[in-house]
C-alpha atoms as a PDB file:
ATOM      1  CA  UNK A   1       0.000   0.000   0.000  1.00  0.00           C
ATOM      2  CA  UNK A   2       1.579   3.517  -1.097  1.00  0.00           C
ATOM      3  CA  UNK A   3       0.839   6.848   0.563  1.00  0.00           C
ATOM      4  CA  UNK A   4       1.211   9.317  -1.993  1.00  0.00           C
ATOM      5  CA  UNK A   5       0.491  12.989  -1.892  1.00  0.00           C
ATOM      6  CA  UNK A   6       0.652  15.230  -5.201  1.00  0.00           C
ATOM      7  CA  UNK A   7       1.459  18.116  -3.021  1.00  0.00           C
ATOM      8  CA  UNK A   8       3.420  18.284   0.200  1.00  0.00           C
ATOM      9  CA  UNK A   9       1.911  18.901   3.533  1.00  0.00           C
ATOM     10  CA  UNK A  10      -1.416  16.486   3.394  1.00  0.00           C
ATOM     11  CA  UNK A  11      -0.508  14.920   6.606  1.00  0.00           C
ATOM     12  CA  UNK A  12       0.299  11.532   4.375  1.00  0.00           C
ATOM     13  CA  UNK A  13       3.148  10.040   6.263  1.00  0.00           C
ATOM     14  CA  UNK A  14       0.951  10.518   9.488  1.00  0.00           C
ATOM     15  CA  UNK A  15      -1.774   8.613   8.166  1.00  0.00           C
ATOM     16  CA  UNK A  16       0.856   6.056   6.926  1.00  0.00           C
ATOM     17  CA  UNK A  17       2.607   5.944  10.933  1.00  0.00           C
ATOM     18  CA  UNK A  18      -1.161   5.465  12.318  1.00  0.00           C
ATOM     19  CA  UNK A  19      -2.055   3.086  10.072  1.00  0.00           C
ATOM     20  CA  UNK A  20       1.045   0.892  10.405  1.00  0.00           C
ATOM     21  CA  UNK A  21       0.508   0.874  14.020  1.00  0.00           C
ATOM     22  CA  UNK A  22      -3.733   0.026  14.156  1.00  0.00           C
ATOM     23  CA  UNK A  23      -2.798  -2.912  11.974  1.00  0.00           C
ATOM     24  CA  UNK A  24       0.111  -4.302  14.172  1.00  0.00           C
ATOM     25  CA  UNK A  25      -1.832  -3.904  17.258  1.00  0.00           C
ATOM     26  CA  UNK A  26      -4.322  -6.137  15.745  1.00  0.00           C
ATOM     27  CA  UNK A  27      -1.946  -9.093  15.006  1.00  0.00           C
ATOM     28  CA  UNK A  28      -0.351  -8.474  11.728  1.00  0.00           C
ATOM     29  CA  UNK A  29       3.079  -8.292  10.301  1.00  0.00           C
ATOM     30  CA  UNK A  30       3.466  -4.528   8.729  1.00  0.00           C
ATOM     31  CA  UNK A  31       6.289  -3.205   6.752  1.00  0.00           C
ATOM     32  CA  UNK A  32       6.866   0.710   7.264  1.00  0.00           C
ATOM     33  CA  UNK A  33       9.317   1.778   4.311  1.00  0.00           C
ATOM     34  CA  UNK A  34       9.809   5.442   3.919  1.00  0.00           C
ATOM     35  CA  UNK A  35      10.598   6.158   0.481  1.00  0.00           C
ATOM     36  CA  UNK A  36      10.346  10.035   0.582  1.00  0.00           C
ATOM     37  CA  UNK A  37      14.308   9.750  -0.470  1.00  0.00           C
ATOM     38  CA  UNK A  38      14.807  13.523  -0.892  1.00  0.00           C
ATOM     39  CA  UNK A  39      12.775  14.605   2.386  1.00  0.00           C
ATOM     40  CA  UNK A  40      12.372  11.300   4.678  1.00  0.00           C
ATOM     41  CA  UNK A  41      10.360  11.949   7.780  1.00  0.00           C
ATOM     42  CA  UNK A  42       8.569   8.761   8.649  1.00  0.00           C
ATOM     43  CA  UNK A  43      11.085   8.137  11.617  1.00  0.00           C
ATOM     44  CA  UNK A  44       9.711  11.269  13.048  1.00  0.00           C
ATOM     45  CA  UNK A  45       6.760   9.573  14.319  1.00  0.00           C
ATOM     46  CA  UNK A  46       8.247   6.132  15.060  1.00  0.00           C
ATOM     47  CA  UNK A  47      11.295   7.518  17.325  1.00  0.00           C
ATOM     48  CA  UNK A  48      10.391   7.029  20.951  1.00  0.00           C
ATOM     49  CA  UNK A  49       9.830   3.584  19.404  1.00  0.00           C
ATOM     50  CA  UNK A  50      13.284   3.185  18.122  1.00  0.00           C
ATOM     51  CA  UNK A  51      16.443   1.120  19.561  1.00  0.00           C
ATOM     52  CA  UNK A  52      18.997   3.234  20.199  1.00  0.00           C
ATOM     53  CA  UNK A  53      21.367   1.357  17.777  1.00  0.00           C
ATOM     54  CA  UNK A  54      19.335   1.393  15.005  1.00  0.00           C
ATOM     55  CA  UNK A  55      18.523   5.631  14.841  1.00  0.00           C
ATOM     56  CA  UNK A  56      21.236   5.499  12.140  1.00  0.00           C
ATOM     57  CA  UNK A  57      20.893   2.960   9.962  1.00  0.00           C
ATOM     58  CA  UNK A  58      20.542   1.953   6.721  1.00  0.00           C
ATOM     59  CA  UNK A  59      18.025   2.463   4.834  1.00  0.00           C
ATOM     60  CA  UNK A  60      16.114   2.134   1.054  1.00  0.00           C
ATOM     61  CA  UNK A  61      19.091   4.336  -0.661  1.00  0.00           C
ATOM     62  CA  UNK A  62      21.760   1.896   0.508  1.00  0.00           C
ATOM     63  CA  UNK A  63      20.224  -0.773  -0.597  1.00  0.00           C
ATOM     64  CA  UNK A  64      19.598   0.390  -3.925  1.00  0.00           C
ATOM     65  CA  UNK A  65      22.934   1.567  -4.395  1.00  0.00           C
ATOM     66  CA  UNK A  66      24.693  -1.542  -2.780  1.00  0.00           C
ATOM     67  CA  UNK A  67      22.573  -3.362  -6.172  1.00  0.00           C
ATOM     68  CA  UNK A  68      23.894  -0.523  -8.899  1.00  0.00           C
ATOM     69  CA  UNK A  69      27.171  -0.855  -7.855  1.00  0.00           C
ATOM     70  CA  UNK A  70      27.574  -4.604  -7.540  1.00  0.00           C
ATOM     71  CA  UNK A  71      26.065  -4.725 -10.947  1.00  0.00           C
ATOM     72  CA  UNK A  72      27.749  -2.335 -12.513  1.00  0.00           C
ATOM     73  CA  UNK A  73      31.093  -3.793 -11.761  1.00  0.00           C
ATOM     74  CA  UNK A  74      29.529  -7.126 -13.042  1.00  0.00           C
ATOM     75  CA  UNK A  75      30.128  -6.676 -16.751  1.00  0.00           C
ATOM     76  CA  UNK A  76      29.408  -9.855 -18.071  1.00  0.00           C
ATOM     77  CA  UNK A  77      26.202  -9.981 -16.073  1.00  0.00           C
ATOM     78  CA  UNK A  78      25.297  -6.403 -17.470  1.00  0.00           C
ATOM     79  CA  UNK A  79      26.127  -7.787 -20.796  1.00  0.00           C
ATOM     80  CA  UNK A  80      23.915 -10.488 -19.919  1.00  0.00           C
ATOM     81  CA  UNK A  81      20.838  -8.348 -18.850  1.00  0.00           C
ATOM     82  CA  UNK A  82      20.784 -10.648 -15.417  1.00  0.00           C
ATOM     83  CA  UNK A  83      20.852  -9.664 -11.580  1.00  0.00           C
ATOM     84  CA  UNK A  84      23.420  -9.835 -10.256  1.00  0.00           C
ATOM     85  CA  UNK A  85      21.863 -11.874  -7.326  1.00  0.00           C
ATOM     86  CA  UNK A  86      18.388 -11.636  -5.093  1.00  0.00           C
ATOM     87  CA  UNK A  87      19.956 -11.285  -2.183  1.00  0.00           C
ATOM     88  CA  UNK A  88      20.424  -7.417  -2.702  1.00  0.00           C
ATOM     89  CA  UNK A  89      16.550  -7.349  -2.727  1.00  0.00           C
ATOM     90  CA  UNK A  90      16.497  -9.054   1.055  1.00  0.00           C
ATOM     91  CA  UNK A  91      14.572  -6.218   2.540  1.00  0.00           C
ATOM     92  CA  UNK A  92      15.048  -7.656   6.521  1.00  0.00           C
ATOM     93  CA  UNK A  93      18.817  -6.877   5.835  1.00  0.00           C
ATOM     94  CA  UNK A  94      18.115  -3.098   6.347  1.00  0.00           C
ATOM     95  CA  UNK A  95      14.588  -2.935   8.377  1.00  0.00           C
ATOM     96  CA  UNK A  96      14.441  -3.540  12.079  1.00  0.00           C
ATOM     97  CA  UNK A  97      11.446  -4.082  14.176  1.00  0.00           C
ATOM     98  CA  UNK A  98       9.958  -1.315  16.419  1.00  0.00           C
ATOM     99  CA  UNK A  99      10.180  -1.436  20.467  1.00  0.00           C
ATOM    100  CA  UNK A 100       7.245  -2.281  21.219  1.00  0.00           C
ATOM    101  CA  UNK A 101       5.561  -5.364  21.957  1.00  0.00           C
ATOM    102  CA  UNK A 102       2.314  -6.500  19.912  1.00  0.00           C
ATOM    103  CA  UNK A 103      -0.403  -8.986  20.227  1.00  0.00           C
ATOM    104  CA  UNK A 104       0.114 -12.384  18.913  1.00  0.00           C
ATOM    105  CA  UNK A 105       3.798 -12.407  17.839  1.00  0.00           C
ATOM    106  CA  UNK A 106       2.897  -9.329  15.247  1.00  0.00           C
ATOM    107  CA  UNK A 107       5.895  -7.185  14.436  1.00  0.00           C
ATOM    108  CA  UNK A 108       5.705  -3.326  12.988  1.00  0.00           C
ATOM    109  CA  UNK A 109       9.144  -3.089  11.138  1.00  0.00           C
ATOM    110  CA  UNK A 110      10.913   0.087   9.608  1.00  0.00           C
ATOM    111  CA  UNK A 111      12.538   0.544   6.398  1.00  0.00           C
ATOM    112  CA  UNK A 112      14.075   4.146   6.765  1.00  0.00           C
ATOM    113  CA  UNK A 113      15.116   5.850   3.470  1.00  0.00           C
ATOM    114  CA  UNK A 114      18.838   5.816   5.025  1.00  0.00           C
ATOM    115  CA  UNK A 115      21.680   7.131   7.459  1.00  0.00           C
ATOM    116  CA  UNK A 116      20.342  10.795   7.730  1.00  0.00           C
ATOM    117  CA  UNK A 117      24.563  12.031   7.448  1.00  0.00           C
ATOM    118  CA  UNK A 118      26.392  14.010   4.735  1.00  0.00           C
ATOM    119  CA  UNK A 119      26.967  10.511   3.155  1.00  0.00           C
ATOM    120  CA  UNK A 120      23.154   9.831   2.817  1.00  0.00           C
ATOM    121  CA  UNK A 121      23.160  13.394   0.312  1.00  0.00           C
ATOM    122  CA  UNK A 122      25.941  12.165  -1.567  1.00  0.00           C
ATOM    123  CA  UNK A 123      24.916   8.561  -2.077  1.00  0.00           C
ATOM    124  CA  UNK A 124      21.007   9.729  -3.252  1.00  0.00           C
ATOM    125  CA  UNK A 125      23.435  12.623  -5.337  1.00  0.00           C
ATOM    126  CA  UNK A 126      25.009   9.885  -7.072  1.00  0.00           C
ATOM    127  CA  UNK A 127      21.463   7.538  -8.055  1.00  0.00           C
ATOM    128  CA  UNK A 128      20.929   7.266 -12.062  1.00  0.00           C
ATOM    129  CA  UNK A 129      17.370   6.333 -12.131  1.00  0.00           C
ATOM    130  CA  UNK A 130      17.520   6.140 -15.755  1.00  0.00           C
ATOM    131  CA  UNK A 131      20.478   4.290 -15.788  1.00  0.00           C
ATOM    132  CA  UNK A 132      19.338   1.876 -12.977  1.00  0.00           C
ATOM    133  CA  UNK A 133      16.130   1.428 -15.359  1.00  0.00           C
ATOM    134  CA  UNK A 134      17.682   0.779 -18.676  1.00  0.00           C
ATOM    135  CA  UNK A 135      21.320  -0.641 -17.883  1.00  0.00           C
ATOM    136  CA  UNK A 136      20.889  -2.350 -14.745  1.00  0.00           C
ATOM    137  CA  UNK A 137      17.473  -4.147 -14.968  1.00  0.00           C
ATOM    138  CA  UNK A 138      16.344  -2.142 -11.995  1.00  0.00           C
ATOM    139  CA  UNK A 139      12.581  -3.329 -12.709  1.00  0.00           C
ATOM    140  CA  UNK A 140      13.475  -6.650 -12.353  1.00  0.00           C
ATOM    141  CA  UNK A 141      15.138  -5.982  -8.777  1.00  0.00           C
ATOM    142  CA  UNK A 142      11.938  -3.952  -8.095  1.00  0.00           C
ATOM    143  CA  UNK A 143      10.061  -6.912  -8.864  1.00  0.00           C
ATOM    144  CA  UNK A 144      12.228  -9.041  -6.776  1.00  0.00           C
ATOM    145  CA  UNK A 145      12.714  -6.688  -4.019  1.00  0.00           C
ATOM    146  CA  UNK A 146       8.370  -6.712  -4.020  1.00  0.00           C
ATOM    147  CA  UNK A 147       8.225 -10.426  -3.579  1.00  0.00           C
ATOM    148  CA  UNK A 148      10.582 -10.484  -0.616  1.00  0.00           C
ATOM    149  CA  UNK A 149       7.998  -7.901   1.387  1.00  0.00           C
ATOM    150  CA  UNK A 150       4.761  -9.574   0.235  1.00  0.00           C
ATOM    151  CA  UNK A 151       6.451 -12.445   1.424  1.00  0.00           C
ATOM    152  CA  UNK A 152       7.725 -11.495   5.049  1.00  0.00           C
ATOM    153  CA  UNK A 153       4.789  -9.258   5.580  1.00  0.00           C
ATOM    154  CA  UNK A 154       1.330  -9.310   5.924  1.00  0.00           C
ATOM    155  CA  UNK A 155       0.978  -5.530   5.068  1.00  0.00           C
ATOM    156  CA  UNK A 156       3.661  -3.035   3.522  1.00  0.00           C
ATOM    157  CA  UNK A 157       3.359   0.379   4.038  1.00  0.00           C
ATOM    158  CA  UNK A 158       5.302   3.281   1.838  1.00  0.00           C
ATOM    159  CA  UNK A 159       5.848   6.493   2.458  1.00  0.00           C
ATOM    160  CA  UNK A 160       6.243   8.037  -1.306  1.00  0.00           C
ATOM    161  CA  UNK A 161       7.774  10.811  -2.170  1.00  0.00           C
ATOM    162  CA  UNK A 162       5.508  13.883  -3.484  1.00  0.00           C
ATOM    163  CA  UNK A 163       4.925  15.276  -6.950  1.00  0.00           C
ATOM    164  CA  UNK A 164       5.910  13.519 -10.466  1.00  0.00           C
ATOM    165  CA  UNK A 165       9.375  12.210 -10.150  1.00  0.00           C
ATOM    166  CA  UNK A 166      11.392   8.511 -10.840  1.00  0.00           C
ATOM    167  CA  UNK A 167      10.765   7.671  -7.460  1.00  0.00           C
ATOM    168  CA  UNK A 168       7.041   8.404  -7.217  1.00  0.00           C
ATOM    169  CA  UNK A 169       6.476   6.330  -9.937  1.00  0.00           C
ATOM    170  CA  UNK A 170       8.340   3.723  -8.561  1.00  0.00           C
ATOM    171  CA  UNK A 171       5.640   4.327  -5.337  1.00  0.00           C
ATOM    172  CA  UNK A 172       2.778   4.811  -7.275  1.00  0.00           C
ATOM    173  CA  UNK A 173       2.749   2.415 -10.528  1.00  0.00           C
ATOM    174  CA  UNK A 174       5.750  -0.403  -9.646  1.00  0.00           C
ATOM    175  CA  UNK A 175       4.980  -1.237  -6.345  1.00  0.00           C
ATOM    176  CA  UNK A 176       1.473  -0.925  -4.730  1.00  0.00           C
ATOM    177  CA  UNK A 177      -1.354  -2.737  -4.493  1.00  0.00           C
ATOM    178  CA  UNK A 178      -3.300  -0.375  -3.496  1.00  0.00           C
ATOM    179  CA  UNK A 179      -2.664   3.863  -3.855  1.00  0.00           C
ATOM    180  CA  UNK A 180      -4.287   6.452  -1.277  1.00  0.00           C
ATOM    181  CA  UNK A 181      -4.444   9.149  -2.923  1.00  0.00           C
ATOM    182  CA  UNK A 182      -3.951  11.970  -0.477  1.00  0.00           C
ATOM    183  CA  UNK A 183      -4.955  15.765  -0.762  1.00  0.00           C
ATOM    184  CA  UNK A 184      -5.902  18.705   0.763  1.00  0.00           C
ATOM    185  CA  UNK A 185      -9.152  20.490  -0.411  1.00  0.00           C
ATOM    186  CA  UNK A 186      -7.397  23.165  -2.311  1.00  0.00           C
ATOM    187  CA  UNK A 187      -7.488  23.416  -6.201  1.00  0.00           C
ATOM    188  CA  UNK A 188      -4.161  22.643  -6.623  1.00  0.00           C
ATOM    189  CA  UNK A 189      -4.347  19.680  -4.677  1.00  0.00           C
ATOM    190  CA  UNK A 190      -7.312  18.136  -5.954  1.00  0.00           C
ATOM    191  CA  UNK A 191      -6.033  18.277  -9.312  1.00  0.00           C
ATOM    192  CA  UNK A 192      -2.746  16.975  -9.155  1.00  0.00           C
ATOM    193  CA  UNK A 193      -4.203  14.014  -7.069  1.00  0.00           C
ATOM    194  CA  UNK A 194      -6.828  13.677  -9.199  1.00  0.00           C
ATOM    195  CA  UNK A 195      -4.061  13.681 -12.197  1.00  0.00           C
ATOM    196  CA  UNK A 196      -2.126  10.997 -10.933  1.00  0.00           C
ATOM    197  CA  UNK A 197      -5.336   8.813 -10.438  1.00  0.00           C
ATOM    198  CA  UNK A 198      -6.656   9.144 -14.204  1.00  0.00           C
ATOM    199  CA  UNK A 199      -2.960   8.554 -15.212  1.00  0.00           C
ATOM    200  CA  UNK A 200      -2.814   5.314 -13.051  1.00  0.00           C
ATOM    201  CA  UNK A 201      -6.384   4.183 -14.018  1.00  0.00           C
ATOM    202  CA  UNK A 202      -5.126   5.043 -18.565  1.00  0.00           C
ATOM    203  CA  UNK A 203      -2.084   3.853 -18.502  1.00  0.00           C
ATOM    204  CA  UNK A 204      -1.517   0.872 -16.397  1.00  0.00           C
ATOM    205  CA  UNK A 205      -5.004  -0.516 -16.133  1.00  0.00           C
ATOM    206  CA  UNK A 206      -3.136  -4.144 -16.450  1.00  0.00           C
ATOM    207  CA  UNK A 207      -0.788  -3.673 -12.890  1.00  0.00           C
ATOM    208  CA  UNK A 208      -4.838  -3.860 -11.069  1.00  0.00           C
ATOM    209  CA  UNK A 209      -4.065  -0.642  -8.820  1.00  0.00           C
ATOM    210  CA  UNK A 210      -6.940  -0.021  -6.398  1.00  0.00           C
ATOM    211  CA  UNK A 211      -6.674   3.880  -5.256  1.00  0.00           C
ATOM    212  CA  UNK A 212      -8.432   5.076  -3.117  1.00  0.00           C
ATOM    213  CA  UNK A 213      -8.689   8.845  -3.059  1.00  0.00           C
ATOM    214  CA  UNK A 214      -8.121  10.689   1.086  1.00  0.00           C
ATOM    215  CA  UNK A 215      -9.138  14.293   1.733  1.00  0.00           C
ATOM    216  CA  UNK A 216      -7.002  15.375   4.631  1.00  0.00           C
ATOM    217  CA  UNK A 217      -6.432  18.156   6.690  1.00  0.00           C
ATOM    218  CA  UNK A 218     -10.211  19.757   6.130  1.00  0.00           C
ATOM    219  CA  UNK A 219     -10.498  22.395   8.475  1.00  0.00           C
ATOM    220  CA  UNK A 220     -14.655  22.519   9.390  1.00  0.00           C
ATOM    221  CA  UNK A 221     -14.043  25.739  10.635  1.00  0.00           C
ATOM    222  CA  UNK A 222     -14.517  27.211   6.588  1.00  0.00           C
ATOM    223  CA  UNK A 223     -17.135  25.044   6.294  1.00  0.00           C
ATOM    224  CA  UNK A 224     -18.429  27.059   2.872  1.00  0.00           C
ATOM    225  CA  UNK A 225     -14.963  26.385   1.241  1.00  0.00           C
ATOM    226  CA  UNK A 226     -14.679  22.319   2.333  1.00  0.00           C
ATOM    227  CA  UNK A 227     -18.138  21.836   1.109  1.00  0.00           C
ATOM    228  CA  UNK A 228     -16.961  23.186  -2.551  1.00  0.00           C
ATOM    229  CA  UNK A 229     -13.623  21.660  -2.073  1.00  0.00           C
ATOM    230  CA  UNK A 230     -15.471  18.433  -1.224  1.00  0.00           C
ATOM    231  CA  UNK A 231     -18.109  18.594  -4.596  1.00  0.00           C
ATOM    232  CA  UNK A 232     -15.088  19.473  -6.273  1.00  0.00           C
ATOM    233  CA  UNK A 233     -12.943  16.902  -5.243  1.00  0.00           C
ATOM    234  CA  UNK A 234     -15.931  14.402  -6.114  1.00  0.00           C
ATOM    235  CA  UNK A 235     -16.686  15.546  -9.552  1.00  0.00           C
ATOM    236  CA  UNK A 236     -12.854  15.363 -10.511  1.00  0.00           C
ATOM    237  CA  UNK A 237     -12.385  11.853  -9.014  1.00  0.00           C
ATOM    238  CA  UNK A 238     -15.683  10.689 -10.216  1.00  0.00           C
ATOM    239  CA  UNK A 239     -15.427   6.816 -10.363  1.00  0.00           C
ATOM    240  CA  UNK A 240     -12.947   6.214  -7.992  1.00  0.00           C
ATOM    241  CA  UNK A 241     -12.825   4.146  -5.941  1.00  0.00           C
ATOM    242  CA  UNK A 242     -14.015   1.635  -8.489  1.00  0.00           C
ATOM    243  CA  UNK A 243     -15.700  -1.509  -7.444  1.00  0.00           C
ATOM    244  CA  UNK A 244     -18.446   0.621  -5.719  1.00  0.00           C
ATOM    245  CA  UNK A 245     -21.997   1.894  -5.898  1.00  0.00           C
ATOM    246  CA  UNK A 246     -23.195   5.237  -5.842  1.00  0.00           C
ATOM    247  CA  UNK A 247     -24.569   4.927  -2.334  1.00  0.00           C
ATOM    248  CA  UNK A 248     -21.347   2.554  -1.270  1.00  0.00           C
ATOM    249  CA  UNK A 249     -18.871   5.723  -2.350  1.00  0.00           C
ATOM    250  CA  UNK A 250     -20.741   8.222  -1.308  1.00  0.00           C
ATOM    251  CA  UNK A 251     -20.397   6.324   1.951  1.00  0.00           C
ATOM    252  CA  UNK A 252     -16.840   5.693   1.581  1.00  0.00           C
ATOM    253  CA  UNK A 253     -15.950   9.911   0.618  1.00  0.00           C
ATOM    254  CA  UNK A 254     -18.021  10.330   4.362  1.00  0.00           C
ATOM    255  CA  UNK A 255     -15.737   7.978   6.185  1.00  0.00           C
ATOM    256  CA  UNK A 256     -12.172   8.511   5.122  1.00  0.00           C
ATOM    257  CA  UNK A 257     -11.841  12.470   5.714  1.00  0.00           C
ATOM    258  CA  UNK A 258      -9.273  13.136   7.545  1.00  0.00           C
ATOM    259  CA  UNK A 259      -9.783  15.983  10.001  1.00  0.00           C
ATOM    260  CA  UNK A 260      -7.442  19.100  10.885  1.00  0.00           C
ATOM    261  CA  UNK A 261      -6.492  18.721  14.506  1.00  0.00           C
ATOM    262  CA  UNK A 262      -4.230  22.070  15.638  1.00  0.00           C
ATOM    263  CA  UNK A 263      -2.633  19.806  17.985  1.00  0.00           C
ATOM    264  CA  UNK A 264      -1.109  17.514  15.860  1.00  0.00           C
ATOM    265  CA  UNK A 265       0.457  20.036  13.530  1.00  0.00           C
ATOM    266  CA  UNK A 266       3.351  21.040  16.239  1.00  0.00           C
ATOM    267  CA  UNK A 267       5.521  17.600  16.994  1.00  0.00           C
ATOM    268  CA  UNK A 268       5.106  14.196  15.307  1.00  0.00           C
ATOM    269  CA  UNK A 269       2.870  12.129  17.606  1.00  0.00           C
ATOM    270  CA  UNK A 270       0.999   9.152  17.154  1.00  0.00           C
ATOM    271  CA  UNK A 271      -3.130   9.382  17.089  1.00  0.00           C
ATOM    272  CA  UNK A 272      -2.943   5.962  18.377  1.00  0.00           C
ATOM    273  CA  UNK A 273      -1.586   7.402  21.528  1.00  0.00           C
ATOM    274  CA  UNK A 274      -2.287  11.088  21.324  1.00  0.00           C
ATOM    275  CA  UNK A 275      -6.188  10.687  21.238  1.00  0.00           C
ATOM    276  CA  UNK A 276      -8.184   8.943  23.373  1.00  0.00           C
ATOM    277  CA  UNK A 277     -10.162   5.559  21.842  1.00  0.00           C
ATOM    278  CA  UNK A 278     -13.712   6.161  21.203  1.00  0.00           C
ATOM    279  CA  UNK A 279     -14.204   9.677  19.837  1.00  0.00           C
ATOM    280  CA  UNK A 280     -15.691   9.596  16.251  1.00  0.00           C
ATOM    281  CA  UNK A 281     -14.696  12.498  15.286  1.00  0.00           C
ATOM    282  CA  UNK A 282     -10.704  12.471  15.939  1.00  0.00           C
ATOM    283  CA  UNK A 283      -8.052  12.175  14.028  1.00  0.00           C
ATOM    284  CA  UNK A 284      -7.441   8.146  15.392  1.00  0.00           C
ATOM    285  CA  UNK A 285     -11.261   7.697  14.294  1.00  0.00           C
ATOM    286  CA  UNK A 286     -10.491   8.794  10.763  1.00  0.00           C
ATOM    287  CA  UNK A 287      -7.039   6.292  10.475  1.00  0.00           C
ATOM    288  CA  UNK A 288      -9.193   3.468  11.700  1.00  0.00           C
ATOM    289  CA  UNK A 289     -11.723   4.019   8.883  1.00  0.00           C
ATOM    290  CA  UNK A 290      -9.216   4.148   6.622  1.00  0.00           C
ATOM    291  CA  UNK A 291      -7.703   0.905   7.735  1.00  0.00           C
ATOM    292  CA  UNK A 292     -11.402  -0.454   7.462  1.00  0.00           C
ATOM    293  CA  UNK A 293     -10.934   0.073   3.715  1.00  0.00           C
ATOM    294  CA  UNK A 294      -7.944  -0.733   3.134  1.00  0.00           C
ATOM    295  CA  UNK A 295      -8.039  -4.255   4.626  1.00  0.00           C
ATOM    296  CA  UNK A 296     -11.877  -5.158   3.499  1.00  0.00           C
ATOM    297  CA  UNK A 297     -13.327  -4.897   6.727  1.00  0.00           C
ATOM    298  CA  UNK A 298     -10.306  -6.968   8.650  1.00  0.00           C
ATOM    299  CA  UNK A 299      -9.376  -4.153  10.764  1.00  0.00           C
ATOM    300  CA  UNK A 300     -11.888  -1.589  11.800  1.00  0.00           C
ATOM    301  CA  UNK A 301     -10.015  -0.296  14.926  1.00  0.00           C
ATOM    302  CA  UNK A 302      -7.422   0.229  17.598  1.00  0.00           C
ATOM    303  CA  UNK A 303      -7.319  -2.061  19.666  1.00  0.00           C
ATOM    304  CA  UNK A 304      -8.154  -0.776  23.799  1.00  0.00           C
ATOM    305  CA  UNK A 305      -4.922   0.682  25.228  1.00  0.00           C
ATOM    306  CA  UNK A 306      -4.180   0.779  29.250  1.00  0.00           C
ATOM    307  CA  UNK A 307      -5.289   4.279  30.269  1.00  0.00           C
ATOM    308  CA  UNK A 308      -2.000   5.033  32.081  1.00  0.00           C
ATOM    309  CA  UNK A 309       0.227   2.924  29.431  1.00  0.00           C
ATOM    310  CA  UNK A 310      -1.152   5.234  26.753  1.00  0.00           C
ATOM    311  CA  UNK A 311      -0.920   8.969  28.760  1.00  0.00           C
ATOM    312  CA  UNK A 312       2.876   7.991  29.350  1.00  0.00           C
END
């Protein structure tokens, strides 16, 4: 599952954190990578969480790299248009699990773009993404590297990085399943989401991409201005998400707003602890209906945290 926003600032990564953590809590195995290479944040929210030792590591850029470089000293294999071998696409070799115990023997991992260190900038200076396309089979390691988290995982989570770039399109059309489509209600926002959608939906109807489109951040307090920015939104992504009735999506457009929440917009903290269970209209609320979504109806919530466990 990708998190993609057009436009920065939608509160995607957030969502993503949240979401990552409702599932684990009910039992699964979840995969948090943070491919927002040129501005990763996803550690942000999951750093109380972290172990000590592993606030540096590597991350989706050295693994990458460790693959173009092996294969570019590998003539004969280049010549050969083979991989150099799968184990570069071993994602457990560079994500670690969270500190935190879960029900059932679940796990929330992290994949973190990379060492955040002057060696990071040069090493994402130095990607080709053309070059690790066309000369080093790069899809193929995609491929492989998409296989090896399906496999380990019972949900994979990615951070993507904004806008129309190589590495949103590796987010949004080479990996995912399923694409929420985040976006604020402002024109700009709508439109690029809505653009990436219709691109998605004409051009690679055959990869079976489910997106499902997330307004986020709606402040109620211009209520005039969200209700056009909501018929707007609506009209432009008329359609999606597919596989529904009328009555089913307009249903599914009420659910998944995401609400603006003052608090939240200071210091990277987790709905799952920052708001207390029950409330239907906080932000927590809003990630659980989202999660409802995305897993069919599996997950519908958070599961009941000790009072003072949760306040500390």
């Amino acid at each position: 599952v990708t998190f993609y926003s057009y436009k920065g600032g939608t509160g995607r990564t957030m969502a993503l954190a949240n979401v990552a953590w409702i599932l684990a809590a009910n039992g699964y195995r979840v995969l948090a990578a943070d491919w927002d290479l040129e501005s990763p944040g996803l550690h942000r929210f999951f750093h109380p969480f972290l172990p000590p030792a592993e606030r540096t590591s590597r991350g989706v850029v050295d693994m990458i790299r460790a693959y173009q470089l092996t294969a570019m000293r590998s003539d004969e294999q280049r010549s050969r248009r083979e991989l150099p071998t799968a184990d570069y696409a071993r994602v457990e070799q560079y994500a670690f699990s969270l500190d935190w115990t879960f029900p059932h023997g679940a796990t929330l991992d992290f994949l973190p773009a990379g060492s955040q260190n002057l060696e990071y900038v040069a090493t994402l200076g130095a990607m080709d993404w053309d070059e690790f396309y066309s000369g080093l089979n790069g899809g193929e390691f995609l491929d492989m590297m998409r296989e090896d988290m399906k496999r380990h995982y019972d949900y994979v989570l990615i951070d993507s990085r904004t806008g129309l770039t190589d590495v949103a399109d590796i987010c949004t059309v080479h990996l995912p399943d399923i694409l929420v489509d985040c976006f604020t209600l402002s024109t700009q926002g709508i439109e690029g989401a809505a653009r990436v959608a219709r691109l998605i939906e004409s051009q690679y109807p055959d990869h079976g991409i489910r997106v499902l489109p997330v307004p986020m951040r709606v402040d109620q307090a211009e209520k005039d201005r969200v209700e056009a920015g909501r018929a707007f939104a609506r009209r432009l992504f008329t359609g999606f998400p597919t596989g529904m009735s009328d009555s089913e999506r307009q249903q599914y457009w009420g659910a998944v707003e995401v609400p603006y929440q003052a608090f939240y917009a200071f210091e990277e903290i987790l709905a799952a602890f920052g708001d207390r269970p029950g409330g239907p209209g906080s932000l927590l609320a809003s990630f659980e209906r989202l999660t409802a979504y995305l897993t069919g109806g599996l997950v519908t919530g958070l599961p009941v945290l000790e009072e003072d466990l949760r306040t500390r």
